[in-house]
Structures are given as structure tokens and as C-alpha cells.
Protein backbone atom coordinates (compact mmCIF):
# COMPACT_ATOMS: atom_id res chain seq x y z
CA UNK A 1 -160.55 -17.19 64.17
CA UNK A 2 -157.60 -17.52 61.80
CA UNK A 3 -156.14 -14.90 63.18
CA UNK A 4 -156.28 -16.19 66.70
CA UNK A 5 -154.57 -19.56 65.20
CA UNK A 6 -151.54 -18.24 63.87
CA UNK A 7 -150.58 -16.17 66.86
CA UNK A 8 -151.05 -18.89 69.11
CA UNK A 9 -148.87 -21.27 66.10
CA UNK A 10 -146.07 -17.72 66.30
CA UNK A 11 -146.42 -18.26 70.24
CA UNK A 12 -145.77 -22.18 70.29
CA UNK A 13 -142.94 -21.38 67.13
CA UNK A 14 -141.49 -18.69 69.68
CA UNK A 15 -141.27 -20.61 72.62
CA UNK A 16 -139.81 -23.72 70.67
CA UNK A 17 -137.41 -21.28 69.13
CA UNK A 18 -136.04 -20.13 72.42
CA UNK A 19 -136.28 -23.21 74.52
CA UNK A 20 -134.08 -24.70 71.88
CA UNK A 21 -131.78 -21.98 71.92
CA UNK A 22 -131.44 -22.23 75.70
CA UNK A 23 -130.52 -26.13 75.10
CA UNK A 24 -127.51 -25.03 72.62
CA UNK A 25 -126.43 -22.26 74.08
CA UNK A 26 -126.56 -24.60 77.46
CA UNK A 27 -124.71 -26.93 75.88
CA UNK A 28 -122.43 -24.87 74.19
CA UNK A 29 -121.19 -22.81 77.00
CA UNK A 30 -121.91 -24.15 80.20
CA UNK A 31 -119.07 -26.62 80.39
CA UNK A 32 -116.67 -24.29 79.47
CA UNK A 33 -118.31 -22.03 82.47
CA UNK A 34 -117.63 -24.32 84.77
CA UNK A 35 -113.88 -25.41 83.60
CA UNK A 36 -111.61 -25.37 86.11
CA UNK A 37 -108.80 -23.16 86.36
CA UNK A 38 -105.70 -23.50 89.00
CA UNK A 39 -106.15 -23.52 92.76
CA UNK A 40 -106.48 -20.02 94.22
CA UNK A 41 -104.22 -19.07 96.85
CA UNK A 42 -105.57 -18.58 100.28
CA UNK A 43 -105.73 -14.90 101.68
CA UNK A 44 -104.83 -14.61 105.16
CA UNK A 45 -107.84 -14.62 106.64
CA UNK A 46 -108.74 -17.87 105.48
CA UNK A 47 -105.42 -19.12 106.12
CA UNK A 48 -106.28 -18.16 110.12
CA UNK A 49 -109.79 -19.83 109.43
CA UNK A 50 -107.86 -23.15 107.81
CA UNK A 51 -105.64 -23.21 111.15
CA UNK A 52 -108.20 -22.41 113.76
CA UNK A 53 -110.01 -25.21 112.19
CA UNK A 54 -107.00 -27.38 112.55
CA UNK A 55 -106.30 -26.78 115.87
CA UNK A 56 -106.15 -29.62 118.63
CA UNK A 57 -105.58 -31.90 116.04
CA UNK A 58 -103.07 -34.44 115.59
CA UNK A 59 -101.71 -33.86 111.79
CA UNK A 60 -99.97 -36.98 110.91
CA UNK A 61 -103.58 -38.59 112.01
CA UNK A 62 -105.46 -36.48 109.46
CA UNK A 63 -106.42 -38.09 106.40
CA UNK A 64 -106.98 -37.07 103.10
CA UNK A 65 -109.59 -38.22 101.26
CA UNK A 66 -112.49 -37.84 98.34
CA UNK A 67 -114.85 -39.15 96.14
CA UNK A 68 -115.02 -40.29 92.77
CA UNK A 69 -118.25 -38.71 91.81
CA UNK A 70 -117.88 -39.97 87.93
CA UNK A 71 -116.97 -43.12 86.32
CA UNK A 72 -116.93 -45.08 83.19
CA UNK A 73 -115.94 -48.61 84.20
CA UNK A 74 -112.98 -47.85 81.85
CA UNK A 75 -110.23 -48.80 84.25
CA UNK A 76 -111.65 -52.19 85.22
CA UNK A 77 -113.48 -50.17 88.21
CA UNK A 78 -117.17 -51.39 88.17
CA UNK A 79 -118.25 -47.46 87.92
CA UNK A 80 -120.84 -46.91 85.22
CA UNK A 81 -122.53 -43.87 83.83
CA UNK A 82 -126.62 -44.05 82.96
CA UNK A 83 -126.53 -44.87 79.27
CA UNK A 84 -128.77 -41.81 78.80
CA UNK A 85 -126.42 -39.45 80.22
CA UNK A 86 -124.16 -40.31 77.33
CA UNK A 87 -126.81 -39.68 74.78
CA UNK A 88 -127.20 -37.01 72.45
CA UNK A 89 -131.04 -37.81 72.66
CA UNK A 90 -131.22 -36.74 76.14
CA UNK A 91 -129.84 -33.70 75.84
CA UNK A 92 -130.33 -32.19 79.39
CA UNK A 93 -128.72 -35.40 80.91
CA UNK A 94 -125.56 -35.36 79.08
CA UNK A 95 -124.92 -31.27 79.35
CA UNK A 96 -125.16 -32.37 83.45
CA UNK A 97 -122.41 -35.37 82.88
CA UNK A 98 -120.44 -32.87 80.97
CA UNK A 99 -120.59 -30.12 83.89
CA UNK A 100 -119.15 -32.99 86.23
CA UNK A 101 -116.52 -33.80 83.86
CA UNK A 102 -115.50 -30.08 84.05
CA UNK A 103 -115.87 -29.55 87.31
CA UNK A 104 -114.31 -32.32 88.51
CA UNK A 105 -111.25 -30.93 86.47
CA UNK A 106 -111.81 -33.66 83.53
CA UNK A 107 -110.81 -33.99 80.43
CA UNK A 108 -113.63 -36.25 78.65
CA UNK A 109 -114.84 -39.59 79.17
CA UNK A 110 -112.21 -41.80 78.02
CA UNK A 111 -110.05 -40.40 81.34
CA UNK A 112 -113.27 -39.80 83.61
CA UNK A 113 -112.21 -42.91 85.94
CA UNK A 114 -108.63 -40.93 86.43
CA UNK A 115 -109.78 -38.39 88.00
């Protein structure tokens, strides 16, 4: 019976081990995974694709626009962030905030509402 206890306390140390190396390594590297780097140009067969998409339409009418998909409120904007995606005690939730910072092309939350 003892012997049936500790492998089942190695298995539950083992898994606890690894899960928790998952988190750091998570958190470690996956922002830095998903920095971004300069626009790509086009190759010319998405160029044709960009145009053929384009065509029949009036230009000058074509607007530009996007969404703000993070903010802090910093700016006066009314944005806010869940309080537990800023906190170190959730972990998962603030590795996710930081992988919209990066991809988003930011540069940490004090500038998140620039973006």
C-alpha cells in the first residue's frame, strides 16, 4: 500500500511539476512569439488578389478603419481591462492580455490606449 501512495504522490508531484513549467515557460516566451515584426511586402500574386478585390470600387469612398481591441482608460477613454487580467494571481489571464499587447504591436500597458 505504501508503495502505491508514493507513486501516485511522484504522479501528482510530476504533473504539478510540468503544468507549472508550461505556465512559465508560457509566460516567458509566448509574448515574445507573438511580437510583431515590420509589415511584409506583398508578392505579386497577392498584389493581383488585393486589386481584383478592389475592383469596381470607388477609392476616395473607401475607408479605413479598426478596432481598439485593448484599453486601459489611461487616456481619459472609458476602456478598461478586467482587474484579473492584470494580476499576477491569475496567471493564464494576464499571459492572454500580454499576447494582445504584442500582437497588437504594443509596448506595455501604460501606452495600450495608443495603439
Amino acid at each position: 500500500m505504501a508503495k502505491m501512495a508514493r507513486s501516485r504522490r511522484g504522479f501528482l508531484g510530476g504533473a504539478l511539476s510540468f503544468g507549472l513549467g508550461l505556465l512559465v515557460g508560457g509566460r516567458v516566451g509566448a509574448p515574445r512569439a507573438f511580437a510583431p515584426g515590420p509589415p511584409l511586402p506583398l508578392d505579386d500574386d497577392e498584389q493581383e488578389y488585393v486589386a481584383e478585390a478592389l475592383t469596381g470600387l470607388e477609392r476616395e469612398k473607401i475607408w479605413d478603419t479598426h478596432v481598439h481591441i485593448v484599453g486601459m482608460g489611461h487616456a481619459g477613454t472609458g476602456c478598461w481591462v478586467h482587474p484579473d487580467a492584470m494580476s499576477h494571481w491569475h496567471p493564464l489571464r494576464r499571459l492572454r492580455l500580454e499576447i494582445y499587447l504584442q500582437a497588437a504591436g504594443g509596448s506595455g500597458l501604460a501606452r495600450a490606449d495608443e495603439m
